[in-house]
PDB file of N, CA and C in Angstrom:
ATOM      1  N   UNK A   1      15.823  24.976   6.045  1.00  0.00           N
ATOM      2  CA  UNK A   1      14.893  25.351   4.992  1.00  0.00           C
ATOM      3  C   UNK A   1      14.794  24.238   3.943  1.00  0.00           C
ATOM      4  N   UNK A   2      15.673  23.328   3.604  1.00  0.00           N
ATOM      5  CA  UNK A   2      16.150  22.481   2.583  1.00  0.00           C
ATOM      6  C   UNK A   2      14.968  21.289   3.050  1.00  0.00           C
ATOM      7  N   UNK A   3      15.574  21.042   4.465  1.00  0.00           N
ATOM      8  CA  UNK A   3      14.356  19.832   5.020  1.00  0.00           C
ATOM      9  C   UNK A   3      13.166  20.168   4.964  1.00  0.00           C
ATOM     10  N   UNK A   4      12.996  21.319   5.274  1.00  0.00           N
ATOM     11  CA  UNK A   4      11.422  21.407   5.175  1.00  0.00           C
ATOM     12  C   UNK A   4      10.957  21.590   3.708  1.00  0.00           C
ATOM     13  N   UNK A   5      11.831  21.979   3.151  1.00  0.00           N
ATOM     14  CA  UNK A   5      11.157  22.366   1.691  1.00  0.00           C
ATOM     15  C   UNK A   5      11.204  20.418   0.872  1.00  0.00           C
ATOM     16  N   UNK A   6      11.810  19.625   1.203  1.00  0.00           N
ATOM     17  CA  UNK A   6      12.245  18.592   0.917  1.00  0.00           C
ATOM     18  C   UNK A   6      10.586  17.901   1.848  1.00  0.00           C
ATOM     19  N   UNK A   7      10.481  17.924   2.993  1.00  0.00           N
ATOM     20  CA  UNK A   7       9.048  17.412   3.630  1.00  0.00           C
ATOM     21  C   UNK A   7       7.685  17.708   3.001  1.00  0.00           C
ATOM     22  N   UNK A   8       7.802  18.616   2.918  1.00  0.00           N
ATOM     23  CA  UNK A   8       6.237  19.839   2.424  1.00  0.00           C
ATOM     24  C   UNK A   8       6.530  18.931   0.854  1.00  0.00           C
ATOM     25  N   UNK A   9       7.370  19.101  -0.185  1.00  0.00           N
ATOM     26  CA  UNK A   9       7.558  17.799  -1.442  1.00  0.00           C
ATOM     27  C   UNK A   9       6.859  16.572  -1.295  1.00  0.00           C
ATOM     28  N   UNK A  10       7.398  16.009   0.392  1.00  0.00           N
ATOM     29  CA  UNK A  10       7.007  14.769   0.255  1.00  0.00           C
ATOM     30  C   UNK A  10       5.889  14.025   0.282  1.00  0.00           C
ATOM     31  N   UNK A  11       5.406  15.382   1.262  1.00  0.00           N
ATOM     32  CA  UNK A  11       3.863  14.903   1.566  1.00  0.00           C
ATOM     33  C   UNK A  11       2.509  15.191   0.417  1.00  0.00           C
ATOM     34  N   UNK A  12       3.404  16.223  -0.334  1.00  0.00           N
ATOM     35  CA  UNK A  12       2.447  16.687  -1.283  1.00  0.00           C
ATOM     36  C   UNK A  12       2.350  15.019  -2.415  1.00  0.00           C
ATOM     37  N   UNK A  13       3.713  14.098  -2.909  1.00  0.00           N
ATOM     38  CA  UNK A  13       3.525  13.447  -3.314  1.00  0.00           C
ATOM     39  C   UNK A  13       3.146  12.319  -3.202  1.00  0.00           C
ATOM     40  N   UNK A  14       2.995  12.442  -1.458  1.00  0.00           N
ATOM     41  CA  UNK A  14       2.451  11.015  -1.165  1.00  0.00           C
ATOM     42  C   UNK A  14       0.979  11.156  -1.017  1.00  0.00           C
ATOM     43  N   UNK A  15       0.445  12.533  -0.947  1.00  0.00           N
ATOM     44  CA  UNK A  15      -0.848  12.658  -1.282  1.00  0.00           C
ATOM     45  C   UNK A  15      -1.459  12.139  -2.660  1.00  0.00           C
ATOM     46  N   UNK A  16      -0.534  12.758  -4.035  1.00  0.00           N
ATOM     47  CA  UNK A  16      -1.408  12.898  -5.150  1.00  0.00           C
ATOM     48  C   UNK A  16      -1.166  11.021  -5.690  1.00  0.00           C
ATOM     49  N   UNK A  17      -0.026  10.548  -5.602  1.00  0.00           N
ATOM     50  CA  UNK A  17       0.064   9.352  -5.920  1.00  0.00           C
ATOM     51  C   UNK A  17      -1.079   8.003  -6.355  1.00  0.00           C
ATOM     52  N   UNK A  18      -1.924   7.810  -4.887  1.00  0.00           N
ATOM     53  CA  UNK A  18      -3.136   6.961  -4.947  1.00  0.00           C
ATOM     54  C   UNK A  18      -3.986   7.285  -6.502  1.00  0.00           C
ATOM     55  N   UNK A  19      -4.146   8.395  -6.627  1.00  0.00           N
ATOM     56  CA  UNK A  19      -5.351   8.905  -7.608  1.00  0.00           C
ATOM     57  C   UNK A  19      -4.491   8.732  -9.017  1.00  0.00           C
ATOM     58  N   UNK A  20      -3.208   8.015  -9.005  1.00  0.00           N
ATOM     59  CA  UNK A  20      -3.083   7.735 -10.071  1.00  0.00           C
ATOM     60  C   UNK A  20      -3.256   6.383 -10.406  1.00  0.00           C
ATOM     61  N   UNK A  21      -3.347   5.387  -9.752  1.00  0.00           N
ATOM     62  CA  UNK A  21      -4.313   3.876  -9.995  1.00  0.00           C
ATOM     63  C   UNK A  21      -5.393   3.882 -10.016  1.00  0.00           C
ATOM     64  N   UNK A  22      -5.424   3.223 -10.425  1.00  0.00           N
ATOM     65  CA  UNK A  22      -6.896   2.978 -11.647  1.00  0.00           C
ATOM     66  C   UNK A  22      -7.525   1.620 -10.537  1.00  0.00           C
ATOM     67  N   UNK A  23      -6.693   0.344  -9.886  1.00  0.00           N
ATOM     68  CA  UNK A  23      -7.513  -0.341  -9.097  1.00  0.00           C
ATOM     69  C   UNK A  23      -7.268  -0.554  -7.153  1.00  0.00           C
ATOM     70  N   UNK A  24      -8.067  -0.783  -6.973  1.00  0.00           N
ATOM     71  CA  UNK A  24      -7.740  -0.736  -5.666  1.00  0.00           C
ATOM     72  C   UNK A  24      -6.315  -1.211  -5.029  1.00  0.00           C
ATOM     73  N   UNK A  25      -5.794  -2.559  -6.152  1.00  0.00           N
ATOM     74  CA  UNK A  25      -4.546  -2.977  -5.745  1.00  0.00           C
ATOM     75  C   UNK A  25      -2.952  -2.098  -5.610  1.00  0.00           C
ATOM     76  N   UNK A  26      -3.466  -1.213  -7.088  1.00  0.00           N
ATOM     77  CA  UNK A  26      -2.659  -0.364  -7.282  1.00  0.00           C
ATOM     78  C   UNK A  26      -2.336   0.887  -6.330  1.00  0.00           C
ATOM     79  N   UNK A  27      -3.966   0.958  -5.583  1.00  0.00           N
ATOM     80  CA  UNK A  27      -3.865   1.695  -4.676  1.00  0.00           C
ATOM     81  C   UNK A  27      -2.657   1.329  -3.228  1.00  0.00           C
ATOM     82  N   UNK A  28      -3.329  -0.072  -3.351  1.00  0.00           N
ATOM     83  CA  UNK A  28      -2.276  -0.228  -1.803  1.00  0.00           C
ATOM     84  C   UNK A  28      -1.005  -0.622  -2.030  1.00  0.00           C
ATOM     85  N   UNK A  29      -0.353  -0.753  -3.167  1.00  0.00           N
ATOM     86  CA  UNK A  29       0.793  -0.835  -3.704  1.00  0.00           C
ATOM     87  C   UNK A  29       1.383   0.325  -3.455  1.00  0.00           C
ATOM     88  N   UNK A  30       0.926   1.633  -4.057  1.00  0.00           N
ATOM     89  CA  UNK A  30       1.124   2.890  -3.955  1.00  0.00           C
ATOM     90  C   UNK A  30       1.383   3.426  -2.419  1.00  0.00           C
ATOM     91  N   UNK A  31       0.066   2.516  -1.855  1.00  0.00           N
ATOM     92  CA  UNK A  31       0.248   3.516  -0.257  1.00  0.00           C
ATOM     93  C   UNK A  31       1.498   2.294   0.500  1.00  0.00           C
ATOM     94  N   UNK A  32       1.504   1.681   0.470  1.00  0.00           N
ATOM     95  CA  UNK A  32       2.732   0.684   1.186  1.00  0.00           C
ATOM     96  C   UNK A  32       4.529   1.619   1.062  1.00  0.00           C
ATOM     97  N   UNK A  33       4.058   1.988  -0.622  1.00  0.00           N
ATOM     98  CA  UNK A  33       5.631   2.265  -1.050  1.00  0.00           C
ATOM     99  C   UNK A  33       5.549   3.478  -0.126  1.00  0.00           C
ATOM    100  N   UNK A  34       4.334   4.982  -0.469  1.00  0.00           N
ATOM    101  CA  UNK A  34       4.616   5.805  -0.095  1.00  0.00           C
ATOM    102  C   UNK A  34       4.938   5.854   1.897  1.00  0.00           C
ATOM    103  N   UNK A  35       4.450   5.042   2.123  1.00  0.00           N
ATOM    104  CA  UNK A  35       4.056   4.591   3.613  1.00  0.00           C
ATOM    105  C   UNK A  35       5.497   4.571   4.508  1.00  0.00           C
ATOM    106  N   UNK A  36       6.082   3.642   3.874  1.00  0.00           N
ATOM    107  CA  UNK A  36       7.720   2.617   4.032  1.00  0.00           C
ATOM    108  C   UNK A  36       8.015   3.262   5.525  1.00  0.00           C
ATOM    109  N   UNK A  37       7.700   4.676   5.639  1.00  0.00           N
ATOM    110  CA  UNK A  37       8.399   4.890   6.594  1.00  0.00           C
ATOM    111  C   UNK A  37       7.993   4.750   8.031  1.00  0.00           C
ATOM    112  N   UNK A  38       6.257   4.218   8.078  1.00  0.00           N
ATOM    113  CA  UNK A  38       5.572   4.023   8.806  1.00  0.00           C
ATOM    114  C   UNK A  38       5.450   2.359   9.247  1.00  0.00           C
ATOM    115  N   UNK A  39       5.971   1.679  10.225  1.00  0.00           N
ATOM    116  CA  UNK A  39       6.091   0.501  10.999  1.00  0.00           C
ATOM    117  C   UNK A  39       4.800  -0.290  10.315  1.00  0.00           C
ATOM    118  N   UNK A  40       3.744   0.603  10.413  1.00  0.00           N
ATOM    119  CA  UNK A  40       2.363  -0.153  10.565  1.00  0.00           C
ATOM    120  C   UNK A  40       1.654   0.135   8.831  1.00  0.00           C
ATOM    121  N   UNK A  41       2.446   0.724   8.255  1.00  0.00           N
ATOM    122  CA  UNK A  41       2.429   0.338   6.694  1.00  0.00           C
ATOM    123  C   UNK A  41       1.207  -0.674   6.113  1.00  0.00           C
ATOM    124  N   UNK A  42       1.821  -2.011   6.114  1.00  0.00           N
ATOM    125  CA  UNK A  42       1.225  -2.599   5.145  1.00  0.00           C
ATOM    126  C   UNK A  42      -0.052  -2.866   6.226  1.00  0.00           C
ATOM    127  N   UNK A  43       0.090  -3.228   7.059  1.00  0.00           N
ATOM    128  CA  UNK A  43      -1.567  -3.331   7.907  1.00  0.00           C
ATOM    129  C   UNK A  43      -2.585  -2.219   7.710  1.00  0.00           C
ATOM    130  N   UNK A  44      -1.885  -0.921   7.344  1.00  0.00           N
ATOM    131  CA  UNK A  44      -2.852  -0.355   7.018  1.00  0.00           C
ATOM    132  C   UNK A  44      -3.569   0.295   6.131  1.00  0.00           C
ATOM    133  N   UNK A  45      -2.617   0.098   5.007  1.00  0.00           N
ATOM    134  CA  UNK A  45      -2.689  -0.129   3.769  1.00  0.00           C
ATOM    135  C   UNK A  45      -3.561  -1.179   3.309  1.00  0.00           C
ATOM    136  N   UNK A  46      -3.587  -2.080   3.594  1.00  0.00           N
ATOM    137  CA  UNK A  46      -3.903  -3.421   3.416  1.00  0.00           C
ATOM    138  C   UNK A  46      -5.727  -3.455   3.794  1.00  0.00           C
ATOM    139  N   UNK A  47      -5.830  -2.642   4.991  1.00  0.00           N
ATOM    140  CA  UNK A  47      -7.246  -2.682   5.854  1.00  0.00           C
ATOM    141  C   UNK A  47      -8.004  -1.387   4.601  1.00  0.00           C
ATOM    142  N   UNK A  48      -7.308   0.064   4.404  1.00  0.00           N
ATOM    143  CA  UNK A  48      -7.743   0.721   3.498  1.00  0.00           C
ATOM    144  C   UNK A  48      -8.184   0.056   2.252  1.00  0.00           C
ATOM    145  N   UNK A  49      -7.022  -0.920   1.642  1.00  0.00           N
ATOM    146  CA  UNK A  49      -7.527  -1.456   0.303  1.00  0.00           C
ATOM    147  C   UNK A  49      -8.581  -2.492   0.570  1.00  0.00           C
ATOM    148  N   UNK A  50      -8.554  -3.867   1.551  1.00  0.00           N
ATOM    149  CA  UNK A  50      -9.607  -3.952   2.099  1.00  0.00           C
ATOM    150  C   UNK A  50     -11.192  -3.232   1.670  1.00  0.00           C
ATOM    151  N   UNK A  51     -11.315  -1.987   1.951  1.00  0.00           N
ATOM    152  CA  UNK A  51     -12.797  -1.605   2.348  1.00  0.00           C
ATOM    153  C   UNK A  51     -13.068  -0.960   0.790  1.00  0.00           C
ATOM    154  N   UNK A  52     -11.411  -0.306  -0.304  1.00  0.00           N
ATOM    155  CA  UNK A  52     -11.516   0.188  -1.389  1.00  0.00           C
ATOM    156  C   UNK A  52     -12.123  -1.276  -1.987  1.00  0.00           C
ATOM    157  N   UNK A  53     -11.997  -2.567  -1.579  1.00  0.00           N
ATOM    158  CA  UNK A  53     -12.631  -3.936  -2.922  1.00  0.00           C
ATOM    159  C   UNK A  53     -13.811  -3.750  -2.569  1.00  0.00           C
ATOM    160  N   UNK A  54     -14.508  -3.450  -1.227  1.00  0.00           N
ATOM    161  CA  UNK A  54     -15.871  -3.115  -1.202  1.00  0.00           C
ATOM    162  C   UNK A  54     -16.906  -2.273  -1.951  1.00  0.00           C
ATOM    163  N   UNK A  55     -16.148  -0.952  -1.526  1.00  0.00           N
ATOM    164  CA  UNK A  55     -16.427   0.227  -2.394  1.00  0.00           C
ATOM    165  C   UNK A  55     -16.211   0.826  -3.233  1.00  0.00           C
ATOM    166  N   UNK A  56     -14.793   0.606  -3.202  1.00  0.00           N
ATOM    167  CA  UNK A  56     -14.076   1.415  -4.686  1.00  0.00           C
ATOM    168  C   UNK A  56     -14.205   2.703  -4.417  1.00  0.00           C
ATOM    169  N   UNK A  57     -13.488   3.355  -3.138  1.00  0.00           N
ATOM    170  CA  UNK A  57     -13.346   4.301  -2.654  1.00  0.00           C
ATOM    171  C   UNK A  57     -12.023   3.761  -1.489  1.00  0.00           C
ATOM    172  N   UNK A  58     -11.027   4.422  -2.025  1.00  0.00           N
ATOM    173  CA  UNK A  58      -9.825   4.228  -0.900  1.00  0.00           C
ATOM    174  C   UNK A  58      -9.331   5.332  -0.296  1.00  0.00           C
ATOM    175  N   UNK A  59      -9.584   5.256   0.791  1.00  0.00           N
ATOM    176  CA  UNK A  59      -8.767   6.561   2.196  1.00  0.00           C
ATOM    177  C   UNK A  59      -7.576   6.131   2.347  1.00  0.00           C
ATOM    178  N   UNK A  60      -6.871   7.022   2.240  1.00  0.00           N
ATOM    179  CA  UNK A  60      -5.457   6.809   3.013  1.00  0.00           C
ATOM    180  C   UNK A  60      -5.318   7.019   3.889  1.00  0.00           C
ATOM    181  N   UNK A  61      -4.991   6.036   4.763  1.00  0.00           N
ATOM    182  CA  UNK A  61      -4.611   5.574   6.140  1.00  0.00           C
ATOM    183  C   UNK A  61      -4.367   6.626   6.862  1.00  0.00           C
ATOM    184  N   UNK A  62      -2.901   7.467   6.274  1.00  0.00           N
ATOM    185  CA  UNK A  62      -2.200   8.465   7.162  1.00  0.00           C
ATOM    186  C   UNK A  62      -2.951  10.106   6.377  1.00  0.00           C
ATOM    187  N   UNK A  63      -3.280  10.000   5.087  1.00  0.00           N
ATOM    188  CA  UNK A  63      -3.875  11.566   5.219  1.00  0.00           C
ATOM    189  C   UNK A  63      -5.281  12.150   5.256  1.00  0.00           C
ATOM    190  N   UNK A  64      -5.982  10.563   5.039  1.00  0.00           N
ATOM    191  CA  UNK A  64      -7.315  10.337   5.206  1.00  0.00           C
ATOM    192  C   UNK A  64      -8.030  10.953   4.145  1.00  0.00           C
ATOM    193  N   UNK A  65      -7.078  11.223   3.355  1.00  0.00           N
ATOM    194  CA  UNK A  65      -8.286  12.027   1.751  1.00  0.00           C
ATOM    195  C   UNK A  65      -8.601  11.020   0.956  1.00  0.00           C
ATOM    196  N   UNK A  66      -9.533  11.394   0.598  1.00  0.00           N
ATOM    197  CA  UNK A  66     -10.843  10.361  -0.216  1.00  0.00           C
ATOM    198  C   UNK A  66     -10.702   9.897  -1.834  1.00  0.00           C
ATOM    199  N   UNK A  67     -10.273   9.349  -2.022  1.00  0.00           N
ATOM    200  CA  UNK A  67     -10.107   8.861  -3.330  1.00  0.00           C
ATOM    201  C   UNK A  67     -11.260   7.657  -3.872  1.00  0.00           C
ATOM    202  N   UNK A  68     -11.881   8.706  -4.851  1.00  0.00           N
ATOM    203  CA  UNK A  68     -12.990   7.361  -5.719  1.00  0.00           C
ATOM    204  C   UNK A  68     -13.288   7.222  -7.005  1.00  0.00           C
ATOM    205  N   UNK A  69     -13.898   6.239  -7.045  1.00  0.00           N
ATOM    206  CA  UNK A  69     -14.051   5.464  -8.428  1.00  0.00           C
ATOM    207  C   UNK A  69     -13.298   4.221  -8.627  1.00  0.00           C
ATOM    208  N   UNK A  70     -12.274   3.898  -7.816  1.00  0.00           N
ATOM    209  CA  UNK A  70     -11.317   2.752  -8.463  1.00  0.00           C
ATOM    210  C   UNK A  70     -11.994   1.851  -8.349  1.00  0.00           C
ATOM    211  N   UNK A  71     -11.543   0.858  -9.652  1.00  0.00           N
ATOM    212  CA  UNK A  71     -11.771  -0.352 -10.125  1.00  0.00           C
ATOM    213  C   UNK A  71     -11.814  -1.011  -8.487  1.00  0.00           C
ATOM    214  N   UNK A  72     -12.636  -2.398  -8.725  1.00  0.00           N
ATOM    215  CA  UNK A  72     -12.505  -3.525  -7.216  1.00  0.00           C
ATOM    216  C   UNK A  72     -11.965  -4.536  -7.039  1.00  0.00           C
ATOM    217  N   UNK A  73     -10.765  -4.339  -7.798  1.00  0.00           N
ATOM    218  CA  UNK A  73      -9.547  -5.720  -7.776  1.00  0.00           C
ATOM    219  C   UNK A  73      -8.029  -5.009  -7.526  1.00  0.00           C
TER     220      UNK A  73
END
């Protein structure tokens, strides 16, 4: 019960995190750290922030929710 209640935490905070930077960099800073545990991390982090300097809209890689408005640096 501990692990799961400790998982269901984690994911909730690696969701809300992104939407607290203000620029795209901050974004993939954010998703790298929250990421760590994923091999393919910064590549895809990196490809998300990528398309956020375009748009200023960053998806996260692994939960795919939509985050917009951020700054394009």
């Amino acid at each position: 019960m501990r692990l799961l209640s400790a998982v269901v935490l984690s994911l909730v905070c690696l969701a809300a995190l992104p939407a607290s930077a203000e620029t795209c960099s901050q974004a993939i800073a954010h998703c790298i750290q929250d990421g760590s545990r994923h091999p393919d991390a910064d590549a895809k982090c990196a490809a998300a922030g990528q398309a956020c300097m375009k748009t200023g809209v960053f998806v996260g890689p692994y939960t795919r929710k939509v985050w917009r408005g951020f700054d394009k640096r």
